[in-house]
PDB file of N, CA and C in Angstrom:
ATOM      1  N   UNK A   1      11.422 -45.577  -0.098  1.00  0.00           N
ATOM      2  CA  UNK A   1      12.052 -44.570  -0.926  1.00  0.00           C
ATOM      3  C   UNK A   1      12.098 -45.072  -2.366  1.00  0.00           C
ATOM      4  N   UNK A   2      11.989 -44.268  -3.294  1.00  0.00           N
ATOM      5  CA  UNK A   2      11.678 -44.403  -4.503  1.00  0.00           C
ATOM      6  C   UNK A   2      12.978 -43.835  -5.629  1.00  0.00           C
ATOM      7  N   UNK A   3      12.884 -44.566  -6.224  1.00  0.00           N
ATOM      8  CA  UNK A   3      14.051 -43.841  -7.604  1.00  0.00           C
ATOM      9  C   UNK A   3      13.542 -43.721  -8.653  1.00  0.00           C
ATOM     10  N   UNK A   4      14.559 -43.120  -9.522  1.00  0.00           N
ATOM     11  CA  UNK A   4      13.862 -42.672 -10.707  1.00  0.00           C
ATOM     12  C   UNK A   4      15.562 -43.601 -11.953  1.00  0.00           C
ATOM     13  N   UNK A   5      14.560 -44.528 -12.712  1.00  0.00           N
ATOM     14  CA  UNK A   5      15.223 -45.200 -13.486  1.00  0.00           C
ATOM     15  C   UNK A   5      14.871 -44.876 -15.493  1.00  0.00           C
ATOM     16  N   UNK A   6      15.776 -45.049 -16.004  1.00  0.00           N
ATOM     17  CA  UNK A   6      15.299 -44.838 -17.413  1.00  0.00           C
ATOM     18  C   UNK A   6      15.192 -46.582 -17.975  1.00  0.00           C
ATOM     19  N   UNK A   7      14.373 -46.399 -18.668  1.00  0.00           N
ATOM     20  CA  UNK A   7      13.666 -47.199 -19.739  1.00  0.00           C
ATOM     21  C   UNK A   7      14.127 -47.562 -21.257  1.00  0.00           C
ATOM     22  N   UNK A   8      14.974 -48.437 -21.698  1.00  0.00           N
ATOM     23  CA  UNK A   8      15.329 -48.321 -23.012  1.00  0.00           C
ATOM     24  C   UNK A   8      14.835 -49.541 -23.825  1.00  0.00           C
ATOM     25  N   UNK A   9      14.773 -49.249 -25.227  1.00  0.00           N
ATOM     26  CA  UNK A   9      13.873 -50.364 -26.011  1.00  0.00           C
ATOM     27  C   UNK A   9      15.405 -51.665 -26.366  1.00  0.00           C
ATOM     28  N   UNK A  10      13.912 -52.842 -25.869  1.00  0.00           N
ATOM     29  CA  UNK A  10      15.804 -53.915 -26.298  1.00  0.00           C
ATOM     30  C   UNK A  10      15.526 -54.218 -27.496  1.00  0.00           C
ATOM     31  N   UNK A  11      15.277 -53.632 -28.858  1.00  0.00           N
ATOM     32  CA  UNK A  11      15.383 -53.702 -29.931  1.00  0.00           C
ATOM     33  C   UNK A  11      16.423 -52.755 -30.712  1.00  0.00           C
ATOM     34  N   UNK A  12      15.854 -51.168 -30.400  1.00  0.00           N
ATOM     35  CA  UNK A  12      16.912 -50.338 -31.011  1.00  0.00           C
ATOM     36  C   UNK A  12      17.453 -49.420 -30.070  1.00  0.00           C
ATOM     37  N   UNK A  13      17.797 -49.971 -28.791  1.00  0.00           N
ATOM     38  CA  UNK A  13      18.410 -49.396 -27.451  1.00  0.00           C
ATOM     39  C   UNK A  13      17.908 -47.718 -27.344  1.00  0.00           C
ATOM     40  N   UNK A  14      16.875 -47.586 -27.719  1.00  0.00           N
ATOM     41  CA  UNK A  14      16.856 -46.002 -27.633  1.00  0.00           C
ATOM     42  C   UNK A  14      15.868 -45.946 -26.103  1.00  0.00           C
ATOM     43  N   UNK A  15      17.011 -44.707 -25.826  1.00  0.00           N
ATOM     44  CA  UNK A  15      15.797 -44.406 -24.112  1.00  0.00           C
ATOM     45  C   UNK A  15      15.075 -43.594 -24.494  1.00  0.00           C
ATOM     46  N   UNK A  16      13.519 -44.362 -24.158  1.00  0.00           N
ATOM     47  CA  UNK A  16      12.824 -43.404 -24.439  1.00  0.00           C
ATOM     48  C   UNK A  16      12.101 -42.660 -23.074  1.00  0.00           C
ATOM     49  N   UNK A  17      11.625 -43.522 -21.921  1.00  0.00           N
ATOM     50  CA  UNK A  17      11.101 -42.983 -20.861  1.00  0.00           C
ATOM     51  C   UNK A  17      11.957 -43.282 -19.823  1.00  0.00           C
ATOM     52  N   UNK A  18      11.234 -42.890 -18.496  1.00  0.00           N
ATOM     53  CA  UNK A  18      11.781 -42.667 -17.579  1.00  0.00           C
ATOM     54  C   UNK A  18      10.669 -42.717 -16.499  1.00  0.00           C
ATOM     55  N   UNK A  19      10.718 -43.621 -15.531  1.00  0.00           N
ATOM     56  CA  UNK A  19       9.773 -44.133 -14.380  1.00  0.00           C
ATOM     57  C   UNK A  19      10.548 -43.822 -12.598  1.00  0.00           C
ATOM     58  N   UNK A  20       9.341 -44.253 -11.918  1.00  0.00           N
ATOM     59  CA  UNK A  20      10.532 -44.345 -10.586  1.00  0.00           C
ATOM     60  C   UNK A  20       9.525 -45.668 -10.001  1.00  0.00           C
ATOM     61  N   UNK A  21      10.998 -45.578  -9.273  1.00  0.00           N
ATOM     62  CA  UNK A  21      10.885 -47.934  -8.880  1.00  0.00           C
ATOM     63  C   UNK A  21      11.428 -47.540  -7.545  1.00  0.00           C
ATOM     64  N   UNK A  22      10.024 -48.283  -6.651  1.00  0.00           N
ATOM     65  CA  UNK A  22      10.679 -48.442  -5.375  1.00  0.00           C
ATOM     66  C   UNK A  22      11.669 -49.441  -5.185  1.00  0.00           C
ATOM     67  N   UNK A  23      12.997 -48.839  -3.821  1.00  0.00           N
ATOM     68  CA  UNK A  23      13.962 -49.705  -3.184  1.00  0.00           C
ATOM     69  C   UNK A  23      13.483 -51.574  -2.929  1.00  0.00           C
ATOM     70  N   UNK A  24      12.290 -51.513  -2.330  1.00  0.00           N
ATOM     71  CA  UNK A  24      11.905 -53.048  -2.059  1.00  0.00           C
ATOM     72  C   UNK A  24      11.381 -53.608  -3.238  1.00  0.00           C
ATOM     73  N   UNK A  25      11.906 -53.885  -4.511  1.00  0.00           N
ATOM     74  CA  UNK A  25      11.327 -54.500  -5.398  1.00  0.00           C
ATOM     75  C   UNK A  25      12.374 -55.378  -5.849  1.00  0.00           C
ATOM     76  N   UNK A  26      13.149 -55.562  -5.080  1.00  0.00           N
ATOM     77  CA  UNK A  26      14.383 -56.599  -5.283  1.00  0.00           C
ATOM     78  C   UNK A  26      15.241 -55.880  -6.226  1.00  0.00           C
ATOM     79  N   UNK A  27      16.511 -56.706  -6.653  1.00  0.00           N
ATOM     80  CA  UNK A  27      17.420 -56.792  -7.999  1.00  0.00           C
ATOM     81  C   UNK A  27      16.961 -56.522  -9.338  1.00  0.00           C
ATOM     82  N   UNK A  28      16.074 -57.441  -9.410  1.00  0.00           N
ATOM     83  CA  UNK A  28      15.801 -57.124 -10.990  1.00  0.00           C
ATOM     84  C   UNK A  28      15.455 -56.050 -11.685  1.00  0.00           C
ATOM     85  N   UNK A  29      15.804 -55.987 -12.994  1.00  0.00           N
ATOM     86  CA  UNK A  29      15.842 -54.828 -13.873  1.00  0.00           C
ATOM     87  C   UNK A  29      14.313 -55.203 -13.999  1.00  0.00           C
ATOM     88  N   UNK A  30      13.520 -53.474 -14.074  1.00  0.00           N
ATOM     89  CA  UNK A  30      12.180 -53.396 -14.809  1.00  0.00           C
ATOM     90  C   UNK A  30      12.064 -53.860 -16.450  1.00  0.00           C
ATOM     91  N   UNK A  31      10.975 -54.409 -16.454  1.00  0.00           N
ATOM     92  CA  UNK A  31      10.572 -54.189 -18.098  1.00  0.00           C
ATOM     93  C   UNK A  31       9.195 -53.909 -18.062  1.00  0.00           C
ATOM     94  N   UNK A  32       8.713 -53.273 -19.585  1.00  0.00           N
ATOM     95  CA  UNK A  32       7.343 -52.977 -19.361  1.00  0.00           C
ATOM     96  C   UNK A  32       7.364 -52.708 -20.658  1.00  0.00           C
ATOM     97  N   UNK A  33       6.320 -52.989 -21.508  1.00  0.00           N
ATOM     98  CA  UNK A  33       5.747 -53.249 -22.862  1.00  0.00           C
ATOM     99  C   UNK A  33       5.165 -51.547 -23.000  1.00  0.00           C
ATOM    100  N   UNK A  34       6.107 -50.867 -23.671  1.00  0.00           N
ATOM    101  CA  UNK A  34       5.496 -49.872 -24.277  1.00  0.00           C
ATOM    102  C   UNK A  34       5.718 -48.916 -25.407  1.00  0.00           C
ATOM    103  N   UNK A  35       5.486 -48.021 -26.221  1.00  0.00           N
ATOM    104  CA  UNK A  35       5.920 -47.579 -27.422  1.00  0.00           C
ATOM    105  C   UNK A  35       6.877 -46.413 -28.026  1.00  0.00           C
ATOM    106  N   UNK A  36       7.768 -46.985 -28.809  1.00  0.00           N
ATOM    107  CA  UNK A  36       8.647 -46.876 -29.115  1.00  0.00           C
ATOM    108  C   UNK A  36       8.727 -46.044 -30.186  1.00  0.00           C
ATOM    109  N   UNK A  37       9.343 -44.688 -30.602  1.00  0.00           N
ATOM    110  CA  UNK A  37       8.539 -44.246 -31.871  1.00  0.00           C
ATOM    111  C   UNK A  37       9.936 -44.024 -32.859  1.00  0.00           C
ATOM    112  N   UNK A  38      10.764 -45.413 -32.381  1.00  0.00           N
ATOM    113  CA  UNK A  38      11.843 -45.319 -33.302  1.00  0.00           C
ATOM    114  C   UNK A  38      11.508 -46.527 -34.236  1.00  0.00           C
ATOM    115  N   UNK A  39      10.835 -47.396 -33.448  1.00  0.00           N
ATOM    116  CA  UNK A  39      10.640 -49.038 -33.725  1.00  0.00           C
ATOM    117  C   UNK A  39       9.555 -48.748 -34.557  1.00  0.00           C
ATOM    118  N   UNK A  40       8.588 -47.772 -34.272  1.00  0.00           N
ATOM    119  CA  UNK A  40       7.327 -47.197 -34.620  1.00  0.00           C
ATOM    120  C   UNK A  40       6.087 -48.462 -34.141  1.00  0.00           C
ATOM    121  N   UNK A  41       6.672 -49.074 -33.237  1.00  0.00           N
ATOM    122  CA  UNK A  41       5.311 -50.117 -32.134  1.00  0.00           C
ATOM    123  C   UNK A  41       5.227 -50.262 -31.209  1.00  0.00           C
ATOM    124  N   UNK A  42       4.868 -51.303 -30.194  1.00  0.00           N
ATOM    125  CA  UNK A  42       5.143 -51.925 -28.550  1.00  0.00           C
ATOM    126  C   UNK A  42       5.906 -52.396 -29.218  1.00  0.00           C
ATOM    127  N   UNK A  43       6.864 -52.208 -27.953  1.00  0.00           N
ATOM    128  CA  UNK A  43       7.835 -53.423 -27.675  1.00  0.00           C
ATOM    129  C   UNK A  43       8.441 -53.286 -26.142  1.00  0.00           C
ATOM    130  N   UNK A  44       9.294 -54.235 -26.083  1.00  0.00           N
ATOM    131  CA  UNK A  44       9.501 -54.386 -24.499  1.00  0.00           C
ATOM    132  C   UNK A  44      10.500 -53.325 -24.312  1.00  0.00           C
ATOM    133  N   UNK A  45      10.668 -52.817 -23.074  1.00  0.00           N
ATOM    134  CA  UNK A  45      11.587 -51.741 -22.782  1.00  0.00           C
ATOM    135  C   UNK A  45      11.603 -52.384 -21.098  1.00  0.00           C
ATOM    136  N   UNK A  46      13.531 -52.111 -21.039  1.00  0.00           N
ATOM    137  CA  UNK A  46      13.946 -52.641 -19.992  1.00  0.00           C
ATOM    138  C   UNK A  46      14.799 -51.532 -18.814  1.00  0.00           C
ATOM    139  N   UNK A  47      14.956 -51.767 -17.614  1.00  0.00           N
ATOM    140  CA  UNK A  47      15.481 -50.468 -17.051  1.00  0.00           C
ATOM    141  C   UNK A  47      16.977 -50.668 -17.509  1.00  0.00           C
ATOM    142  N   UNK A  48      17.843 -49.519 -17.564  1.00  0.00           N
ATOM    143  CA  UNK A  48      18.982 -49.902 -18.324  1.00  0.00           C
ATOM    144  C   UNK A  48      20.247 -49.152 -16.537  1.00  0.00           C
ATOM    145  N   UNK A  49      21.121 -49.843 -17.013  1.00  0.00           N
ATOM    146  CA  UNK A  49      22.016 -49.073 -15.706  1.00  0.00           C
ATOM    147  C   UNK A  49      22.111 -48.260 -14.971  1.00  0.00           C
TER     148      UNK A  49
END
């Protein structure tokens, strides 16, 4: 079973996307390098609460 988590930049906390993360992928929070059009670049974006 799968969820659906949001994505926020750990530079200027803005959520920008929104993914879904399967149950068996343990604890850890996602991150994933992608663009930000507040930062106006890549940057890392982490799953947020």
């Amino acid at each position: 079973m799968s969820k659906k988590v949001v994505l926020s930049c750990k530079d200027c906390h803005a959520r920008n996307y929104t993914t879904m993360k399967t149950d068996n992928t343990g604890s850890e929070r996602l991150t994933i390098k992608k663009y930000c059009k507040t930062c106006k670049g890549h940057t890392a974006h982490q799953e947020t609460k």
